[in-house]
Protein backbone atom coordinates (compact mmCIF):
# COMPACT_ATOMS: atom_id res chain seq x y z
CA UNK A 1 76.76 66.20 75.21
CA UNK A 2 79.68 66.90 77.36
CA UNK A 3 78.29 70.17 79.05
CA UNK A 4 76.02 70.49 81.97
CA UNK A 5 72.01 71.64 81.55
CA UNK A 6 71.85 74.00 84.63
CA UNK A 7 68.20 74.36 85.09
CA UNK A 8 66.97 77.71 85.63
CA UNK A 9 66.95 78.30 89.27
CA UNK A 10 70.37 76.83 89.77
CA UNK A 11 73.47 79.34 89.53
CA UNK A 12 75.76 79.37 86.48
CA UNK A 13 79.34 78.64 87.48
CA UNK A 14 81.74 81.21 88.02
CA UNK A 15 84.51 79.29 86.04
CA UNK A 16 84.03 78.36 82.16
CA UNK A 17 85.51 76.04 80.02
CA UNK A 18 85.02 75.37 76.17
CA UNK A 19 85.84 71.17 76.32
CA UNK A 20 83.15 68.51 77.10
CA UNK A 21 83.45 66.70 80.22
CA UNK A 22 81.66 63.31 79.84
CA UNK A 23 80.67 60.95 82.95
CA UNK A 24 82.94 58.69 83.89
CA UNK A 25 80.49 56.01 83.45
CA UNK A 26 80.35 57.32 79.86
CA UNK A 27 84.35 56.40 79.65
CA UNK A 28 84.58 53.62 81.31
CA UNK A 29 82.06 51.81 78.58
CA UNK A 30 84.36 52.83 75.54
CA UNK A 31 87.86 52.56 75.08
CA UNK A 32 90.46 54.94 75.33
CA UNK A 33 91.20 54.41 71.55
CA UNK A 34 87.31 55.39 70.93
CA UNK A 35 87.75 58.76 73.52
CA UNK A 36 86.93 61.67 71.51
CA UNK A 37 84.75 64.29 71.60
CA UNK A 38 82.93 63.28 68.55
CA UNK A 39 82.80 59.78 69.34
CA UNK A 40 81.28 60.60 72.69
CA UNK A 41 78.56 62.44 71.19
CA UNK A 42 77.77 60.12 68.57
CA UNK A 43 77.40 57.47 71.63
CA UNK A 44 75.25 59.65 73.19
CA UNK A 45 72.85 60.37 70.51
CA UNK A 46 72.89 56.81 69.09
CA UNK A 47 71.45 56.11 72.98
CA UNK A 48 69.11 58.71 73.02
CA UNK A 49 67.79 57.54 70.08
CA UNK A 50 67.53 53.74 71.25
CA UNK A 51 65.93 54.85 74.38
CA UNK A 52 63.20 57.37 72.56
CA UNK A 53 62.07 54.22 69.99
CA UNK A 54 61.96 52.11 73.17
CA UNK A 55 59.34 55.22 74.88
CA UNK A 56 57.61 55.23 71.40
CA UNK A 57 57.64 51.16 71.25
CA UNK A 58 56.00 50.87 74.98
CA UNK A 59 53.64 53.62 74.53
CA UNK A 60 52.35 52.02 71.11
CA UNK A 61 51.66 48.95 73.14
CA UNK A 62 50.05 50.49 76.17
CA UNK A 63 47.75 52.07 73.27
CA UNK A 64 46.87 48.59 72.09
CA UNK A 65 46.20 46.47 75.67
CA UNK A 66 44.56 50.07 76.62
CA UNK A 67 42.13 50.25 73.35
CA UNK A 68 41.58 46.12 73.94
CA UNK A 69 40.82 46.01 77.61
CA UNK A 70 37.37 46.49 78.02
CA UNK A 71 36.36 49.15 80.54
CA UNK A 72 39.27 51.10 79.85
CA UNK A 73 38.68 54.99 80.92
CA UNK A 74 40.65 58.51 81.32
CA UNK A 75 39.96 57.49 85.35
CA UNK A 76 41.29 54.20 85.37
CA UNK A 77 44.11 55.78 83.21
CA UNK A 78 45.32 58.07 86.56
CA UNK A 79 44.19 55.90 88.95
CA UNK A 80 47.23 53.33 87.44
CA UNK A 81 49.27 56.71 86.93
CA UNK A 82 49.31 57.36 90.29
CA UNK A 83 49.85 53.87 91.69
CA UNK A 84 52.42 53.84 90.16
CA UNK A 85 54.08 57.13 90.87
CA UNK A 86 53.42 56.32 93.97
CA UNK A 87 55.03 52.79 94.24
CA UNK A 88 58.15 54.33 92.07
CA UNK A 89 59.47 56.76 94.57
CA UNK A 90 62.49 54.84 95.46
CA UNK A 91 63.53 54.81 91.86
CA UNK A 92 63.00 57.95 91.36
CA UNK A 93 65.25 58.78 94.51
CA UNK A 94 67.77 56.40 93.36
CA UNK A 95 67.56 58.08 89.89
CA UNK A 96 67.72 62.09 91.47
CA UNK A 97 70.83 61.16 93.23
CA UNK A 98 72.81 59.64 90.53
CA UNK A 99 71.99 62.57 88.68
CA UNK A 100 73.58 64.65 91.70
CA UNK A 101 76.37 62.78 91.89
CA UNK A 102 76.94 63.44 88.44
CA UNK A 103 76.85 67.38 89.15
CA UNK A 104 79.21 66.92 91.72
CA UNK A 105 81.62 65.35 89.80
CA UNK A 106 81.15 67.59 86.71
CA UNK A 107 81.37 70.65 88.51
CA UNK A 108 84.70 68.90 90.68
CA UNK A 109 86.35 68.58 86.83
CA UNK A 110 85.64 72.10 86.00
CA UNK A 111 87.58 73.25 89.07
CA UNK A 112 90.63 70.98 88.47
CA UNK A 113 90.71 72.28 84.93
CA UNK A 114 90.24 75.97 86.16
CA UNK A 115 93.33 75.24 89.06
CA UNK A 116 95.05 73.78 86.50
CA UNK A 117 94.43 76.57 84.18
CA UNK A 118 95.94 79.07 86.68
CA UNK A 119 98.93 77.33 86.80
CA UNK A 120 99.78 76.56 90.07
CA UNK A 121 103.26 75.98 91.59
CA UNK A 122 104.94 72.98 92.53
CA UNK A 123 103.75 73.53 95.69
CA UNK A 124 100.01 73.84 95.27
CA UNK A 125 100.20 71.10 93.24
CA UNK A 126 101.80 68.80 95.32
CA UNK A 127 99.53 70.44 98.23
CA UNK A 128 96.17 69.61 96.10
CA UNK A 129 97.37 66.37 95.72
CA UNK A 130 97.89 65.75 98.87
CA UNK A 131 94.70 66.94 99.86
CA UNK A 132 92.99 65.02 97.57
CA UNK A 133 94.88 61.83 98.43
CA UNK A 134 93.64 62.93 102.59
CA UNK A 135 90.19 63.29 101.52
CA UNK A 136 89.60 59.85 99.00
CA UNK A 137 90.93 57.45 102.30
């Protein structure tokens, strides 16, 4: 919702800000007209939402082929569970490092807003852009 979930074993920032940061992803799919905080979240949850009933929708159908297909057990059930957390580890990668990415890039915003914040000099601004200019090529 435009704040980061740091889990439990991961240290808290030292800087702190009170506005959301979405994902650029996030922006890029709406339009600037659209970009507000509220509108964000509403996004968000309206996707939630569309991806829970989807969970709930596949689950009730697993339920149904499960409860139909004859010889159908508990062991059968984790033999497929583990097949196929097995066979789904490059996802999962490919999943974990988005997610990183995504850490990186909200925790890059936070420190541009906390530089910012400072107010830095002509200087250190031109400097930082500079540097950041050296470092994207």
């Amino acid at each position: 919702m435009g704040n980061l979930i740091i889990n439990v074993n991961q240290q808290q920032p030292l800087y702190h800000t009170d506005i959301s940061i979405w994902p650029n992803e996030l922006k890029a799919l709406l339009t600037e007209q659209e970009a507000t905080d509220q509108y964000y979240g509403d996004f968000v949850r309206e996707q939630l939402h569309l991806l829970d009933s989807e969970l709930n929708a596949c689950r009730n159908q697993l339920n149904i082929l499960a409860n139909q297909f004859h010889g159908y057990t508990l062991q059968l059930q984790n033999v497929i569970k583990s097949y196929i957390d097995e066979h789904c580890r490059e996802y999962r990668m490919q999943m974990e490092h988005r997610i990183e990415l995504l850490h990186y890039d909200y925790h890059i915003r936070l420190l541009k807003i906390e530089y910012l914040r400072l107010g830095p000099n002509v200087f250190q601004v031109n400097f930082s852009e500079y540097i950041s200019y050296v470092f994207i090529i």
